[in-house]
Protein backbone atom coordinates (compact mmCIF):
# COMPACT_ATOMS: atom_id res chain seq x y z
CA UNK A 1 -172.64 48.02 -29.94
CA UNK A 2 -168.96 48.37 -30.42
CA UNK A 3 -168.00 46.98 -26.72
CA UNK A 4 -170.02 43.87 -27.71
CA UNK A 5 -167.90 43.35 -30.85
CA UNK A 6 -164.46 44.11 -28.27
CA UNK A 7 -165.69 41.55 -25.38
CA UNK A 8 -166.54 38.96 -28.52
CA UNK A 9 -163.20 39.94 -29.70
CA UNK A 10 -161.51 39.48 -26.25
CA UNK A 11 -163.72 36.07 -25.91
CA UNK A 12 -162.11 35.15 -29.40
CA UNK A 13 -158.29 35.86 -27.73
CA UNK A 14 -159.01 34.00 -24.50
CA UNK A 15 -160.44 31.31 -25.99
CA UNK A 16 -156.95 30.76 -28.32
CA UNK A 17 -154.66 31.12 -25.07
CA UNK A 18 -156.72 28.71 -23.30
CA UNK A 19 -156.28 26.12 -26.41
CA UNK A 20 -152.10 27.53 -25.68
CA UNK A 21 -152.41 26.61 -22.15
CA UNK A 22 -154.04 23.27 -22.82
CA UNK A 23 -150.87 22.71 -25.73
CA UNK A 24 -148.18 23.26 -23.63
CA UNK A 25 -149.57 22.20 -20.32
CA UNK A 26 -148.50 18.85 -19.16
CA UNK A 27 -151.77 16.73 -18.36
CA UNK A 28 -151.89 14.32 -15.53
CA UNK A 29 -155.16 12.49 -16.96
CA UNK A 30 -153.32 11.84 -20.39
CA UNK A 31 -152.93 12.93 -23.84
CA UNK A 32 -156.44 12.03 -24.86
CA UNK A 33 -157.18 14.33 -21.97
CA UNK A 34 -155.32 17.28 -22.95
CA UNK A 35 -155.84 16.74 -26.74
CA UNK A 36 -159.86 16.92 -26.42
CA UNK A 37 -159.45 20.05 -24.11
CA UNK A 38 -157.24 21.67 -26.85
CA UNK A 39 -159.91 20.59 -29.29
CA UNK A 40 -162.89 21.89 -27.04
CA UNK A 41 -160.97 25.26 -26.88
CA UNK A 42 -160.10 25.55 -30.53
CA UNK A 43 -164.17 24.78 -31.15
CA UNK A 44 -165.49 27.54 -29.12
CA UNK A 45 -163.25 30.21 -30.64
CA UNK A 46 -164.41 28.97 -34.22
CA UNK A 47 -167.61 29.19 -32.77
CA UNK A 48 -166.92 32.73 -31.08
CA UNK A 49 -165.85 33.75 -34.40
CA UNK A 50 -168.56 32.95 -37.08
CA UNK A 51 -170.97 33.96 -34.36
CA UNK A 52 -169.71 38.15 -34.50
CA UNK A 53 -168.81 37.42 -37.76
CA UNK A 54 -172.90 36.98 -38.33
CA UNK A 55 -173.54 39.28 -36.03
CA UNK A 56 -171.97 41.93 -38.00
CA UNK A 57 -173.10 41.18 -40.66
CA UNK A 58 -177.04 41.28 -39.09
CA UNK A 59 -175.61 44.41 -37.97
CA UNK A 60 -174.95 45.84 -40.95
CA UNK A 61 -178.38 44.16 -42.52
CA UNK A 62 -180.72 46.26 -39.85
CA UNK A 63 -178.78 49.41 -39.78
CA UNK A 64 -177.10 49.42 -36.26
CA UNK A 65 -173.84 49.55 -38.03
CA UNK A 66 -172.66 51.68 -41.20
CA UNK A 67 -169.33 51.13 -42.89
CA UNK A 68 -167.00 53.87 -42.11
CA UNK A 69 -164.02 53.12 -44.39
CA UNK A 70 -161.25 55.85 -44.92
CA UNK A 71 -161.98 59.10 -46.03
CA UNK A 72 -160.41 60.16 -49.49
CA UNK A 73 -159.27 63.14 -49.85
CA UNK A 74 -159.01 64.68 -53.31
């Protein structure tokens, strides 16, 4: 369960450096070009995010998670 939430996580991070790349990249095809490929990146990690981000939380609804938190000590 938790290497699902890392390669999300990692999917997340790619995603934002490919929507980097596509920023600073010069585009032969245009502006338009690049700026919907930016765009297209930016919408998948949005996507990528409220998808775990529901997953978790479906997670934590069945059981296959449990909040840990930090343990007090007294």
């Amino acid at each position: 369960m938790k290497s699902f939430f890392v390669v999300m996580l990692i999917g997340v991070l790619l995603a934002l450096a490919g929507a980097g790349l596509f920023m600073l990249r010069k585009s032969d095809d245009g502006e338009n070009q690049r700026s919907n490929r930016m765009a297209r990146a930016l919408a998948l990690r949005v996507a990528l995010s409220v998808a775990l981000f529901a997953f978790i939380l479906f997670s934590w609804f069945m059981g296959w998670v449990k909040p840990g938190g930090l343990p007090i000590s007294p």
